[in-house]
N, C-alpha and C. Protein backbone atom coordinates (compact mmCIF):
# COMPACT_ATOMS: atom_id res chain seq x y z
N UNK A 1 -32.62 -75.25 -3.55
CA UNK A 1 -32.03 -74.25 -4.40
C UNK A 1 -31.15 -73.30 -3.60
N UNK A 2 -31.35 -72.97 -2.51
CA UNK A 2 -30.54 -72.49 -1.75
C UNK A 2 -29.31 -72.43 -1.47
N UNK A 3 -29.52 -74.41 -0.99
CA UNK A 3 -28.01 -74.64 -0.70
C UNK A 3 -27.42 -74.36 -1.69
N UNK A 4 -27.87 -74.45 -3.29
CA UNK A 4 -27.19 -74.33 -4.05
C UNK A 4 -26.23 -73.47 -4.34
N UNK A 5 -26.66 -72.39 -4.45
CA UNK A 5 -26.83 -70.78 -3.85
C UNK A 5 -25.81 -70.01 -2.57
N UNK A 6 -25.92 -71.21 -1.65
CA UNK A 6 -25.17 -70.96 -0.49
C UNK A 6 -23.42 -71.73 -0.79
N UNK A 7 -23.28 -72.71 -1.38
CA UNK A 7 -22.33 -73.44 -2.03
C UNK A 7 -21.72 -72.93 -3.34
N UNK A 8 -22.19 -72.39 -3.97
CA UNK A 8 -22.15 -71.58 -4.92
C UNK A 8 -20.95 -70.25 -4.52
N UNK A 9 -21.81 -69.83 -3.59
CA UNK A 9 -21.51 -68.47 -3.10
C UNK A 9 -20.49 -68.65 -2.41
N UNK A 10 -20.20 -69.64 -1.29
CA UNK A 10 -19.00 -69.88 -0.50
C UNK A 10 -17.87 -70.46 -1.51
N UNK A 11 -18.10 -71.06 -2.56
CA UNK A 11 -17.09 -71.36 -3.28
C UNK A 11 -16.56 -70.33 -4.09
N UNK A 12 -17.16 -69.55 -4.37
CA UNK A 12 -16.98 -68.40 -5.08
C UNK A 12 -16.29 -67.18 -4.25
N UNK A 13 -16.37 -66.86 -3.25
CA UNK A 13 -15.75 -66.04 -2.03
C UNK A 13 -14.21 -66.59 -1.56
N UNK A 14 -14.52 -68.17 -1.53
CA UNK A 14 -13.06 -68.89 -1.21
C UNK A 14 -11.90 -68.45 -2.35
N UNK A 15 -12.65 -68.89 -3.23
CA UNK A 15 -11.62 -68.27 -4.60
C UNK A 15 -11.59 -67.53 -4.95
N UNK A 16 -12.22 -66.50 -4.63
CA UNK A 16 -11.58 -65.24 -4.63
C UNK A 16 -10.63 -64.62 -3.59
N UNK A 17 -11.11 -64.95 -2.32
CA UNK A 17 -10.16 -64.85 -0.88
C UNK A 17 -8.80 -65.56 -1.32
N UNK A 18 -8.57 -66.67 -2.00
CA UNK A 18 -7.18 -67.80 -2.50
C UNK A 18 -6.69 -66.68 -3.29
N UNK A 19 -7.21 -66.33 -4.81
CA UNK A 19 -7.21 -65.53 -5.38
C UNK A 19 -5.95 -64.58 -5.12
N UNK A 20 -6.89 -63.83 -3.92
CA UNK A 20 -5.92 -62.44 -3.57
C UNK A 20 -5.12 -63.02 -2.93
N UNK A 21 -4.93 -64.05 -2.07
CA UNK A 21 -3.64 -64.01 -1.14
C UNK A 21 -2.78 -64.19 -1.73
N UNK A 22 -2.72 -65.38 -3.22
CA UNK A 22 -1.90 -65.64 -3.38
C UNK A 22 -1.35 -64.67 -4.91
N UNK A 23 -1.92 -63.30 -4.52
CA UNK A 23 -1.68 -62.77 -5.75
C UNK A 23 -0.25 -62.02 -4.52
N UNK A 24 -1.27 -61.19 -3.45
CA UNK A 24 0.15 -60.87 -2.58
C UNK A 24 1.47 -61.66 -1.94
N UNK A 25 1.31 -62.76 -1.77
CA UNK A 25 2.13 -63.92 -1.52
C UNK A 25 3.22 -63.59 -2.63
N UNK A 26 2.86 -63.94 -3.84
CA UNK A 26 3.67 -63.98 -5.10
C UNK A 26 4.31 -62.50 -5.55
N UNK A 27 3.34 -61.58 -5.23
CA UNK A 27 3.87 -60.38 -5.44
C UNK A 27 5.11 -60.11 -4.31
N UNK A 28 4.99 -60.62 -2.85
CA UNK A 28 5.86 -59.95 -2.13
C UNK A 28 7.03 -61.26 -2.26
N UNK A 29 6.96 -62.17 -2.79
CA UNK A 29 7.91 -63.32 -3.31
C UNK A 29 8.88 -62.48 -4.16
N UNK A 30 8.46 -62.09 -5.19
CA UNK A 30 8.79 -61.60 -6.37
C UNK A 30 9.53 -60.24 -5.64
N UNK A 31 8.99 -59.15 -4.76
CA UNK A 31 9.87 -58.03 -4.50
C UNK A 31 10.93 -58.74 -3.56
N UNK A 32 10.66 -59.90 -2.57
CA UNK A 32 12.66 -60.13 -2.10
C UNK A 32 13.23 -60.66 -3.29
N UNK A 33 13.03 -61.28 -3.91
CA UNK A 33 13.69 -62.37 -4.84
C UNK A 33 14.55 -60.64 -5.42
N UNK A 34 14.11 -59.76 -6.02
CA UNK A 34 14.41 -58.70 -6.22
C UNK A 34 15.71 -57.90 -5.56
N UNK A 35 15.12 -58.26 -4.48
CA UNK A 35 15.93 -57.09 -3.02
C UNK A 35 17.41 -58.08 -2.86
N UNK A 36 16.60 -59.39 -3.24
CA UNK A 36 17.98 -60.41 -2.56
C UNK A 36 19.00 -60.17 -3.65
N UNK A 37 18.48 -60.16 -4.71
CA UNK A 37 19.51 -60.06 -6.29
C UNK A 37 20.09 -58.83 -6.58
N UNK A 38 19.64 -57.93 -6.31
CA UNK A 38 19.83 -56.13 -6.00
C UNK A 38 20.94 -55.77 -4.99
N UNK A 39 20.73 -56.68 -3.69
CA UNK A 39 21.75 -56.79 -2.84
C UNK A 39 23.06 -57.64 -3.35
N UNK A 40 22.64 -58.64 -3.98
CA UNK A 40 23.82 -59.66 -3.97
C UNK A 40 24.73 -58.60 -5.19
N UNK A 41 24.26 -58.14 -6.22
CA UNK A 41 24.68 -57.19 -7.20
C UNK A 41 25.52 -56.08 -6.62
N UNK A 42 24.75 -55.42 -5.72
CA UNK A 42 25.77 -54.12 -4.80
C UNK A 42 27.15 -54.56 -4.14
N UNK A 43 26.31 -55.63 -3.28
CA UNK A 43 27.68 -56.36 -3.07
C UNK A 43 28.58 -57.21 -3.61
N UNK A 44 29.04 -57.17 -4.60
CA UNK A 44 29.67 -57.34 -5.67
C UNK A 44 30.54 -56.68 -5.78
N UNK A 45 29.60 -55.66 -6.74
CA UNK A 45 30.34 -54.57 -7.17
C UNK A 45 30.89 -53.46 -5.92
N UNK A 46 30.70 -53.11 -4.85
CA UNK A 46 31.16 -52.85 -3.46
C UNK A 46 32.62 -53.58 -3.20
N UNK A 47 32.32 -54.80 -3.53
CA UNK A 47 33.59 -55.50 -3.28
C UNK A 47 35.22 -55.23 -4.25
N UNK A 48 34.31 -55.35 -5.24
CA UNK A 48 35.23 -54.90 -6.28
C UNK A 48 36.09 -53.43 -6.40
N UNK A 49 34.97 -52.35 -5.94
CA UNK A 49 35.44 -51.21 -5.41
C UNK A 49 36.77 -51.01 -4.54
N UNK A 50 36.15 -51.53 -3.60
CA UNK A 50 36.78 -50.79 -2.59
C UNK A 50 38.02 -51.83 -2.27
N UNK A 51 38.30 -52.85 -3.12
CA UNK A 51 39.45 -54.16 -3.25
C UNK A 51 40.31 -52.95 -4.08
N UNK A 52 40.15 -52.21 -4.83
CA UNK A 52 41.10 -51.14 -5.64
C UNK A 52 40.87 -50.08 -4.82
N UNK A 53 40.47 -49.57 -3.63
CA UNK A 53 40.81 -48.59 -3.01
C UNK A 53 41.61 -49.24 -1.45
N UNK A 54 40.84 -50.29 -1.63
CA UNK A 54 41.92 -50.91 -0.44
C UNK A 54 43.76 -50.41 -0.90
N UNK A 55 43.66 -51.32 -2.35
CA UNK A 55 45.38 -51.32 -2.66
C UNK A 55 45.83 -49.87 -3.49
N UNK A 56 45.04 -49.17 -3.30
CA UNK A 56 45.44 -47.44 -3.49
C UNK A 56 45.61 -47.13 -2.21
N UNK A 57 45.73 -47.19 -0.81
CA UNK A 57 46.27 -46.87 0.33
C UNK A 57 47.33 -47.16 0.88
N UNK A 58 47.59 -48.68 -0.13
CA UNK A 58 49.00 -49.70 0.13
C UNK A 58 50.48 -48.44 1.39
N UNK A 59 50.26 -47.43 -0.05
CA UNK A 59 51.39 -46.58 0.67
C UNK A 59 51.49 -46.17 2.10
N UNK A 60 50.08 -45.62 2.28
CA UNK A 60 49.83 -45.48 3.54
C UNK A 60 49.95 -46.36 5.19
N UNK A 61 50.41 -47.30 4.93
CA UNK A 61 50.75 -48.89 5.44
C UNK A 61 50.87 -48.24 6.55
N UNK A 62 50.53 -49.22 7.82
CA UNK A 62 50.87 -48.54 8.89
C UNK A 62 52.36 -49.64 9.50
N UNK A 63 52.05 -51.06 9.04
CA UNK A 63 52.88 -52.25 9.43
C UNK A 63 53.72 -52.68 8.01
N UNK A 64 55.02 -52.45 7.99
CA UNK A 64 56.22 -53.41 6.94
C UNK A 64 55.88 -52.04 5.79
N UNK A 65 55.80 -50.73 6.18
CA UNK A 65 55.46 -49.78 5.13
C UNK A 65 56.64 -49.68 3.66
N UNK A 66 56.58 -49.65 2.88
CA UNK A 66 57.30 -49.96 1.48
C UNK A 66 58.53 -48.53 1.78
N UNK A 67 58.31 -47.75 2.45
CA UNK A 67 59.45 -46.39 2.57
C UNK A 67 58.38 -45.18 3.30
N UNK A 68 59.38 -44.59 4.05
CA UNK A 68 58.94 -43.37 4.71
C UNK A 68 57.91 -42.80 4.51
N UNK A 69 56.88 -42.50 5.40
CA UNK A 69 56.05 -41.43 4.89
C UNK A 69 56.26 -39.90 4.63
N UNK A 70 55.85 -39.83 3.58
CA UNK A 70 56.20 -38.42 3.37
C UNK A 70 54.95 -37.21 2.50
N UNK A 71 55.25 -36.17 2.86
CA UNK A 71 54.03 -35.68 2.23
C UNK A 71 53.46 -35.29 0.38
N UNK A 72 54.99 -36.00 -0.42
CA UNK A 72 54.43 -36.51 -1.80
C UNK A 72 53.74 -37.45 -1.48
N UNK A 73 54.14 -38.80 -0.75
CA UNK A 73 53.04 -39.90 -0.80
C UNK A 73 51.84 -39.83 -0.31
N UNK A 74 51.58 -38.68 0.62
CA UNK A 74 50.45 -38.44 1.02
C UNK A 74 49.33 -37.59 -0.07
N UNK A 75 50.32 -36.97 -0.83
CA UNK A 75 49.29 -36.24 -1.89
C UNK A 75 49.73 -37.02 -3.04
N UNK A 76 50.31 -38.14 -3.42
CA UNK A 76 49.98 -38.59 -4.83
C UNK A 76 48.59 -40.21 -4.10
N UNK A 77 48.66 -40.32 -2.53
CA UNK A 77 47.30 -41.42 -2.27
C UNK A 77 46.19 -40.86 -2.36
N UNK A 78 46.39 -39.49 -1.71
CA UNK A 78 45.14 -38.36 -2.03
C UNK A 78 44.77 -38.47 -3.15
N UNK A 79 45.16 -38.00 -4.05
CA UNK A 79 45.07 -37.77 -5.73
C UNK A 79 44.27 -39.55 -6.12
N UNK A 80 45.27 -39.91 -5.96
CA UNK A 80 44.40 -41.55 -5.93
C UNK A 80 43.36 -41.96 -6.04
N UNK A 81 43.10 -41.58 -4.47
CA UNK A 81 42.12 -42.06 -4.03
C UNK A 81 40.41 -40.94 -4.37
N UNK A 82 41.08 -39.28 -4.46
CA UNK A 82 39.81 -38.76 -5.38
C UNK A 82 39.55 -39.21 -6.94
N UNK A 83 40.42 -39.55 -7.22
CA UNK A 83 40.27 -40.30 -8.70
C UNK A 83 39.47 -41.65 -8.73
N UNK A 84 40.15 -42.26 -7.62
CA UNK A 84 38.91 -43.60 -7.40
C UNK A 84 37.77 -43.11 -7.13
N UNK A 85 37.22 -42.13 -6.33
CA UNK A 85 35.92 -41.83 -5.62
C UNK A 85 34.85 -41.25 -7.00
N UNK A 86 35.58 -40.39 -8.19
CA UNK A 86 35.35 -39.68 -9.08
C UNK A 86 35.02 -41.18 -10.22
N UNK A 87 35.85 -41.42 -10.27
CA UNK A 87 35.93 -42.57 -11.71
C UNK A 87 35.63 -44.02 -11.96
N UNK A 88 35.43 -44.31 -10.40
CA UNK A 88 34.67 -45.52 -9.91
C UNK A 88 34.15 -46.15 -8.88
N UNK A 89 34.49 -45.72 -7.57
CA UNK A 89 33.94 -46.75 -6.36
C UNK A 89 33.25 -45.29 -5.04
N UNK A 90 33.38 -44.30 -5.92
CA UNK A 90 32.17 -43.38 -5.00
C UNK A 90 31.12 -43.43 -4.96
N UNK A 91 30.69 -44.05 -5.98
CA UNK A 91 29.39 -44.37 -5.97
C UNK A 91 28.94 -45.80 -5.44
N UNK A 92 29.61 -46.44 -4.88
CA UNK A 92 29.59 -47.44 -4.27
C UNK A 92 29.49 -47.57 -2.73
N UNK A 93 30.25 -46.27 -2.19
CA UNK A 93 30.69 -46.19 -1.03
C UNK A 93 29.14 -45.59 -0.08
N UNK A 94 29.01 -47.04 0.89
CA UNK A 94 27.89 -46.40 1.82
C UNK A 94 27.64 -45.27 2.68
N UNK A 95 26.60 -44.99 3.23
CA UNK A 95 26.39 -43.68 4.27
C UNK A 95 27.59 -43.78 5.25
N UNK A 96 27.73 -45.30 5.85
CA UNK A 96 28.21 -45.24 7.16
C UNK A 96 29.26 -45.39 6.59
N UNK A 97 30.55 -45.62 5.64
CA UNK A 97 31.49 -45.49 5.09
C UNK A 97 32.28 -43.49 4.90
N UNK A 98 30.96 -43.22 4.46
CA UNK A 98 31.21 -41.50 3.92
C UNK A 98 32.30 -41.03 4.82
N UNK A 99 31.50 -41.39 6.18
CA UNK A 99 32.19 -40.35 7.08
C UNK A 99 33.46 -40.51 7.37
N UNK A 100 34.12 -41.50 7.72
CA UNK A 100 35.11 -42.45 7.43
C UNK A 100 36.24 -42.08 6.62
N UNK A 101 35.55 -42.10 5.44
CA UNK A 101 36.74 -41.96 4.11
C UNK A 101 36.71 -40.49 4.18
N UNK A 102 35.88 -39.49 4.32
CA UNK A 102 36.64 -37.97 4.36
C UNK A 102 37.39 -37.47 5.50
N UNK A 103 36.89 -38.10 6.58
CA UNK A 103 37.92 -37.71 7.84
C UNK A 103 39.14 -38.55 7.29
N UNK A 104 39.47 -38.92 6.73
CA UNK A 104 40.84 -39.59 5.66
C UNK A 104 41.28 -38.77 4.86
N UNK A 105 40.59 -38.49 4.20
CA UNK A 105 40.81 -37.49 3.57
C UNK A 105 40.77 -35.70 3.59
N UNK A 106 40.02 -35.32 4.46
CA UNK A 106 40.57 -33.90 5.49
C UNK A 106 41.79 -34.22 5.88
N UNK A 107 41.92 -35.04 6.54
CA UNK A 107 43.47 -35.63 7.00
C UNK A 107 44.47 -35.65 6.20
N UNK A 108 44.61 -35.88 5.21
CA UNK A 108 45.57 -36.02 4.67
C UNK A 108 45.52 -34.57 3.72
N UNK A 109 44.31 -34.13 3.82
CA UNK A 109 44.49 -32.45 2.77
C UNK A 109 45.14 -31.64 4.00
N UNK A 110 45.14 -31.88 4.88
CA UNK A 110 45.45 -31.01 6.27
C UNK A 110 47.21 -31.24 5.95
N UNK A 111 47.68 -32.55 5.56
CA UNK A 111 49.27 -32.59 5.34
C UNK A 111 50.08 -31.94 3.96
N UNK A 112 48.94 -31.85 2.90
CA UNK A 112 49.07 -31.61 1.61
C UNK A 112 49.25 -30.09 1.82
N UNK A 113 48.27 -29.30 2.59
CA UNK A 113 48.12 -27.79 2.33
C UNK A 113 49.31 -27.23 3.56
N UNK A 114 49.65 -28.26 4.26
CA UNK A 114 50.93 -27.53 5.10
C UNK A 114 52.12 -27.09 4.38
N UNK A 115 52.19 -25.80 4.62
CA UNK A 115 53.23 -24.87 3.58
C UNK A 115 55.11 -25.38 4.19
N UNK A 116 54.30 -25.75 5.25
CA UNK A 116 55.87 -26.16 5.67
C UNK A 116 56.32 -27.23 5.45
N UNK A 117 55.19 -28.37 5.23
CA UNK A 117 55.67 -29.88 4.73
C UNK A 117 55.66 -29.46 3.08
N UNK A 118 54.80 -28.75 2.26
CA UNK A 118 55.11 -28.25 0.96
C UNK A 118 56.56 -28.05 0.86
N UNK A 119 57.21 -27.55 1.72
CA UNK A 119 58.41 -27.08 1.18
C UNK A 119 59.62 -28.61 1.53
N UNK A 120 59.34 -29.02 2.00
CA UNK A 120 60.27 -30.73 2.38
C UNK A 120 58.98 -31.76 2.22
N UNK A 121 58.98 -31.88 0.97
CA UNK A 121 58.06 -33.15 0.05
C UNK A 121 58.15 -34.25 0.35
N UNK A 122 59.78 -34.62 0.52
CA UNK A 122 60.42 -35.89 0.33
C UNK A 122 60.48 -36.51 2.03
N UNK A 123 60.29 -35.33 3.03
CA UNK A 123 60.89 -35.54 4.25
C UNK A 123 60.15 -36.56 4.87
N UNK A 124 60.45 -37.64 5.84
CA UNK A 124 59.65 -38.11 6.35
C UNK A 124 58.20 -37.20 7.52
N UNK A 125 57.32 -37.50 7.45
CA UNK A 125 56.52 -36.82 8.53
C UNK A 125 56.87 -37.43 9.77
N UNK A 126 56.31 -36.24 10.66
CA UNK A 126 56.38 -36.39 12.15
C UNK A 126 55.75 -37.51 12.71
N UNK A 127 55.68 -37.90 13.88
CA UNK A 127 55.28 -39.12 13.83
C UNK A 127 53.70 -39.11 14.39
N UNK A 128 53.63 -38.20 15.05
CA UNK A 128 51.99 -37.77 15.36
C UNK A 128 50.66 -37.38 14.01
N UNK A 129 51.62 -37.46 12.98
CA UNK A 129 50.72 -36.78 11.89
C UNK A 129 50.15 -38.13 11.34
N UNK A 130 51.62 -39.22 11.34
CA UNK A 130 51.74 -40.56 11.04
C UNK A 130 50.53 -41.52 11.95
N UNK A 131 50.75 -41.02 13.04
CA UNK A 131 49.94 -41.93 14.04
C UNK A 131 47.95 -41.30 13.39
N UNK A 132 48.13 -40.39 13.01
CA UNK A 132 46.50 -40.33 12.58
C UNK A 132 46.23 -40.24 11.56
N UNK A 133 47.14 -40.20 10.43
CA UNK A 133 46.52 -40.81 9.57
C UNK A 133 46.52 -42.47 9.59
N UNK A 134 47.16 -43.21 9.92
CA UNK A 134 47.36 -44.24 10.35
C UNK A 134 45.53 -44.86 11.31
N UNK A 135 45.51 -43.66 12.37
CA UNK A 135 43.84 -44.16 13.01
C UNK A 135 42.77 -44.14 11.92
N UNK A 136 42.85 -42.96 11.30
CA UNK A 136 41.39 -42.74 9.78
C UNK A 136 41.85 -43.72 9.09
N UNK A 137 42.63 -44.15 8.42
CA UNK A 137 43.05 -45.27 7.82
C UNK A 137 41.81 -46.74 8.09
N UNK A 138 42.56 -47.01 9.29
CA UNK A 138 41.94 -48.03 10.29
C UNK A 138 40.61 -48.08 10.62
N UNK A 139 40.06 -46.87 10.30
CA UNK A 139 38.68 -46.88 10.86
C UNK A 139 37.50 -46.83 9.91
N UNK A 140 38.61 -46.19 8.27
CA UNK A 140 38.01 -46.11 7.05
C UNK A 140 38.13 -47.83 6.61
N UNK A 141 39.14 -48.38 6.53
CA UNK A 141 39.41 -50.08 6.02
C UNK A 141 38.28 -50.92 6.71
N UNK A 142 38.10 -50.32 8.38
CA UNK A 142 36.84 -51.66 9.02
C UNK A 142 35.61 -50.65 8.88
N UNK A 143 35.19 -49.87 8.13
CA UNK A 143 33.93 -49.56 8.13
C UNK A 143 33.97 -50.21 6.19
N UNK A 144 34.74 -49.99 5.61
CA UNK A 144 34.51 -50.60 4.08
C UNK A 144 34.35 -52.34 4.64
N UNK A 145 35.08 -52.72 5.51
CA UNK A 145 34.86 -54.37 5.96
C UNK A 145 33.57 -54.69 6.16
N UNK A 146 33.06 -53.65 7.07
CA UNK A 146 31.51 -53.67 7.43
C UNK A 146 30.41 -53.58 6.00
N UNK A 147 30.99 -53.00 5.59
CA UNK A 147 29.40 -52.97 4.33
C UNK A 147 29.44 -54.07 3.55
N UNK A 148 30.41 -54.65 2.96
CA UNK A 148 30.84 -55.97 2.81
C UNK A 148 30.78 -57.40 3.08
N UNK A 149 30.92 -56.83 4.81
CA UNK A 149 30.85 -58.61 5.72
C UNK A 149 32.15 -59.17 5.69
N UNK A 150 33.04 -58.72 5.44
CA UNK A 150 33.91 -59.11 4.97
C UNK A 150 35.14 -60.07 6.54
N UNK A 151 34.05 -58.99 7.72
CA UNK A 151 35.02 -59.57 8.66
C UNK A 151 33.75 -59.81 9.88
N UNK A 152 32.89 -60.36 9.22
CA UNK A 152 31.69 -60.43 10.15
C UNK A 152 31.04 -62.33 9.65
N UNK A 153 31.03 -63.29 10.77
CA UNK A 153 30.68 -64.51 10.12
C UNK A 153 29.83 -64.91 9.13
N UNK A 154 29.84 -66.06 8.51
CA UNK A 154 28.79 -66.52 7.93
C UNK A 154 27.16 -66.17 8.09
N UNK A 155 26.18 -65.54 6.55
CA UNK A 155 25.34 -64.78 7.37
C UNK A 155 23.72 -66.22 7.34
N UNK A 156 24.45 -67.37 6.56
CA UNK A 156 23.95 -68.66 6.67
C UNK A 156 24.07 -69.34 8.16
């Protein structure tokens, strides 16, 4: 009667020990399957973002630029580009992106609020003003690359 008892009991402990593992097994199955679809979703819509803030900078070109820089084009990309941040892809935009896109944008409010480029709109800018917005540019485009993958290999 014992063994019975003892067989009984070990079978009963096993399945319950199976039981739980495979309740956590399935449970932590179920939270990546989650994380993976949550991610694949962000990055998506990330992509989609910042593909319309990419070509809201167009003007800003540093190579084959469409015409002079000047400080209307600098405050109608500004304007732009807070309208994108406001109306759709700010909320998209990561931590390590943030910093990025406002030193872009200090930058270019720094050309907007100059009373002296205020007064010659049309003029081309200097070429030092050119050369940095031109660097934030560059440094805002490969940090949006980075959240993306966009320029980082296959992650298969």
């Amino acid at each position: 009667m014992t063994e019975t008892y003892s067989s009984l009991l070990t079978g009963l402990v096993s399945g319950a020990i199976t039981a739980v593992i495979t309740y956590f097994v399935t449970l932590s199955k179920a939270r990546l399957e989650l994380t993976i679809e949550y991610d694949k979703d962000l990055r998506k819509s990330r992509l989609e973002a910042y593909q319309k803030l990419w070509k809201i900078m167009k003007p800003l070109a540093r190579y084959s630029a469409e015409r002079p820089l000047t400080h209307q084009i600098v405050k109608q990309t500004s304007e732009a580009m807070r309208d994108w941040y406001f109306d759709a892809g700010g909320i998209f935009l990561s931590r390590a992106s943030r910093a990025p896109y406002f030193a872009f944008k200090q930058e270019m409010q720094a050309i907007i609020d100059d009373s002296d480029l205020q007064d010659a709109t049309d003029a081309p800018l200097a070429k030092e003003l050119i050369h940095t917005l031109h660097e934030r540019g560059t440094l805002l485009r490969a940090s949006l690359s980075d959240d993306i993958g966009t320029r980082k290999g296959p992650f298969v």
